[in-house]
Protein backbone atom coordinates (compact mmCIF):
# COMPACT_ATOMS: atom_id res chain seq x y z
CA UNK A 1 4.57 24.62 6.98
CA UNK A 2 2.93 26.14 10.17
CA UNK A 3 -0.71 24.69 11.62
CA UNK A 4 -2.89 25.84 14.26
CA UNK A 5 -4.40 22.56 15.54
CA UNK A 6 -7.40 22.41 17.30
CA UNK A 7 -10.32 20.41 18.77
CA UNK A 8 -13.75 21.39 17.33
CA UNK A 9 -15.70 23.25 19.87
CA UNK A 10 -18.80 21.18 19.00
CA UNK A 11 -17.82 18.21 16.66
CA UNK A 12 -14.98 17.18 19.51
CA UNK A 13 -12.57 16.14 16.26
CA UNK A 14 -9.60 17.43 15.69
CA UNK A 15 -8.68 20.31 13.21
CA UNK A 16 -5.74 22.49 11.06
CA UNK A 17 -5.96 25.38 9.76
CA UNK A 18 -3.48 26.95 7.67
CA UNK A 19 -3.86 30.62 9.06
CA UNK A 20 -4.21 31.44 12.54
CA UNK A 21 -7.27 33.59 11.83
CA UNK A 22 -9.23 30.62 10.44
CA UNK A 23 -9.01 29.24 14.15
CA UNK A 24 -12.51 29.87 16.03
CA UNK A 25 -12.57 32.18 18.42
CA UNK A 26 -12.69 31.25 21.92
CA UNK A 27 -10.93 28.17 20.86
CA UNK A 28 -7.27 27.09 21.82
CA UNK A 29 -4.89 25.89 19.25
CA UNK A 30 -1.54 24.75 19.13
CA UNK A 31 1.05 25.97 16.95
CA UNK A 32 2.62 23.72 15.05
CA UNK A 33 5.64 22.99 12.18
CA UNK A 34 4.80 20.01 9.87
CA UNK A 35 5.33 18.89 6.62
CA UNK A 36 1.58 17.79 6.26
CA UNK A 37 -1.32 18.44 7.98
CA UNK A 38 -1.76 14.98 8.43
CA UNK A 39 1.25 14.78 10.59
CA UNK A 40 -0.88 16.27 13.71
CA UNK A 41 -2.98 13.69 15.59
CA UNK A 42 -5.07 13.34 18.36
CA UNK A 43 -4.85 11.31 21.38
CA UNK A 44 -6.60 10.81 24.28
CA UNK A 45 -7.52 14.77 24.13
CA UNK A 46 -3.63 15.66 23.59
CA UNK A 47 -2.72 17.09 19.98
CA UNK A 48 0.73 16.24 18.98
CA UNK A 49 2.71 15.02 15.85
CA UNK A 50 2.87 11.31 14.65
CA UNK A 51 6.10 10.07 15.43
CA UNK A 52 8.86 8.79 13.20
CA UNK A 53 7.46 5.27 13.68
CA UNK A 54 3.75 6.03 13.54
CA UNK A 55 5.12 7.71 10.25
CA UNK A 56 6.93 4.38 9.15
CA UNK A 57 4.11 2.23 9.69
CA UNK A 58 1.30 4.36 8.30
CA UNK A 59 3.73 4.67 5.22
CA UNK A 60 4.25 0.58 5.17
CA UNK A 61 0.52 0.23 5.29
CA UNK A 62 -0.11 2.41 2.31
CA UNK A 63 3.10 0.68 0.05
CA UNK A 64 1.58 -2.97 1.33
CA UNK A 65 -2.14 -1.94 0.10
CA UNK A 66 -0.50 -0.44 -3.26
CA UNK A 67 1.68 -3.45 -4.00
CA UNK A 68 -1.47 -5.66 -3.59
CA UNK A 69 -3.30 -3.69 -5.53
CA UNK A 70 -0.37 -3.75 -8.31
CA UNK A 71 -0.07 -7.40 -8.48
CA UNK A 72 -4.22 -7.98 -8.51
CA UNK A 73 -4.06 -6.25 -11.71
CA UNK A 74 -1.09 -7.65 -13.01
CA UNK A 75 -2.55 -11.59 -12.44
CA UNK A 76 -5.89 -10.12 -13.37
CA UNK A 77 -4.72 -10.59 -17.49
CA UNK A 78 -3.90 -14.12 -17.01
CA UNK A 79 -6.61 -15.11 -14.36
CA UNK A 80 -8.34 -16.79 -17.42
CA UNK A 81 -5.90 -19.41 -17.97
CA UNK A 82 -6.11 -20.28 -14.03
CA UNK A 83 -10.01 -20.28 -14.45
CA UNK A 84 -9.44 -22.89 -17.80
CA UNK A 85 -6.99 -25.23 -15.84
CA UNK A 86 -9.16 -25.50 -12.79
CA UNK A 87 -12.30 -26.50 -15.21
CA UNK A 88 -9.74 -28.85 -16.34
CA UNK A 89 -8.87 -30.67 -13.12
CA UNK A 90 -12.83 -30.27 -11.80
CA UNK A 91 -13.23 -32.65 -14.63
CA UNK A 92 -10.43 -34.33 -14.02
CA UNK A 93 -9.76 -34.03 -17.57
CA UNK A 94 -6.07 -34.72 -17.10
CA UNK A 95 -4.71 -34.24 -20.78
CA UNK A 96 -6.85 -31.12 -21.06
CA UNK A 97 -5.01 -29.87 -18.16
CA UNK A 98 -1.71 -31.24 -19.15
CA UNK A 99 -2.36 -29.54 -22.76
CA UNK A 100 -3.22 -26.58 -20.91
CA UNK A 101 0.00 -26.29 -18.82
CA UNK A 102 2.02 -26.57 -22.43
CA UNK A 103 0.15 -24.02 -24.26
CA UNK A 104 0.19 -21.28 -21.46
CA UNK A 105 3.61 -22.45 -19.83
CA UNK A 106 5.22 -18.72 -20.92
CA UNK A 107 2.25 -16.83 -19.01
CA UNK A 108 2.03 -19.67 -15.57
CA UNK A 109 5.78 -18.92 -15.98
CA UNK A 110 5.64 -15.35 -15.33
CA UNK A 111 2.57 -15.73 -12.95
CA UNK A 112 5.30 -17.31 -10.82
CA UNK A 113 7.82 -14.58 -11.17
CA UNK A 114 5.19 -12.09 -10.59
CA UNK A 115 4.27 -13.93 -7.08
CA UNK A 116 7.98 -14.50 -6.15
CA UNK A 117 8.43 -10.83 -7.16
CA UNK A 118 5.75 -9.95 -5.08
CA UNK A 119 6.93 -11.85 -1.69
CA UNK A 120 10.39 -10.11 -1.98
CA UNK A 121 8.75 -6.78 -2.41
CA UNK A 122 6.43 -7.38 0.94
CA UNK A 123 9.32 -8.17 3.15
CA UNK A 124 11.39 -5.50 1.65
CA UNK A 125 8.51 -3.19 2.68
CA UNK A 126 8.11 -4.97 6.12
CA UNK A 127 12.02 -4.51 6.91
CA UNK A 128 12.37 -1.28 5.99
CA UNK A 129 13.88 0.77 9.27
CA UNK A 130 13.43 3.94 7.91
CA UNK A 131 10.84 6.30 5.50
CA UNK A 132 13.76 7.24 3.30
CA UNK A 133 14.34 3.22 2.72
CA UNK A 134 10.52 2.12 2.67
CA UNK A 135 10.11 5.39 -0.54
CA UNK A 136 12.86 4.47 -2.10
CA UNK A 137 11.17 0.98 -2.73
CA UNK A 138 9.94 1.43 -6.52
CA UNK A 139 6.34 -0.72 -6.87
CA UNK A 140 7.35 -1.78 -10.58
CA UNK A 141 7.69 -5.60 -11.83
CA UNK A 142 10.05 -5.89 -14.09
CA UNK A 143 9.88 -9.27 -16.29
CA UNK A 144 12.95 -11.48 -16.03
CA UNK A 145 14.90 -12.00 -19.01
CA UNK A 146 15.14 -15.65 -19.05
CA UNK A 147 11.33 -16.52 -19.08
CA UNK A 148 10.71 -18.28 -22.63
């Protein structure tokens, strides 16, 4: 898609617009091809396009934030059991806490996989080398068979 890019005559930011005649007039913009607008950038008073690693790292930002947000809510449903066992061991209520570890086991069991899942996933998504790699990276847990 084609941009005119532009610095705001009076707000000093930068701007796209999609036609040419939505550019002000008496303004100077800068034609240019990009797959979003949010491709264009400015920097120190130069408009040009993000590079291929601006790109990669803007796109390993946004995957980090959403697998963080992923595995929040996935140890959200079992954060009450953490909250029971720590009561526990405040009270150092051993066989509480020992009782505790038995009847939850299945759920502290896939609390682990979740967190080793999610470690592997981060430095998957920090190693990536390219933006075809780092989106081909699917943000979905899936629960290993031999939990019991």
């Amino acid at each position: 898609m084609k941009v005119w890019a532009y610095i705001h005559p009076d707000l000093k930011i930068l701007c796209c617009a999609l036609l040419p005649e939505a550019v002000p007039e008496c303004v100077e913009a800068v034609e240019l091809e990009v797959e979003s607008p949010d491709d264009v950038v400015l920097v120190n008073g130069q408009i040009r396009l993000k590079t291929e690693a601006e790109k990669l790292q803007e796109e390993k930002q946004r995957k980090l934030t959403e697998l963080k947000n992923y595995v929040a809510s996935m140890l959200e449903q079992t954060d009450y059991i953490i909250t029971k066992i720590a009561e526990a061991q405040i009270q150092n209520d051993t066989a509480e806490v020992e009782a505790l570890k038995q009847k939850y086991s299945i759920q502290l069991q896939q609390r682990e996989a979740i967190r080793a899942w999610n470690e592997q996933m981060k430095q998957a998504i920090k190693n990536a080398q390219s933006l075809d790699e780092l989106l081909s990276l699917e943000i979905n847990f899936k629960e290993p068979t031999n939990v019991s």
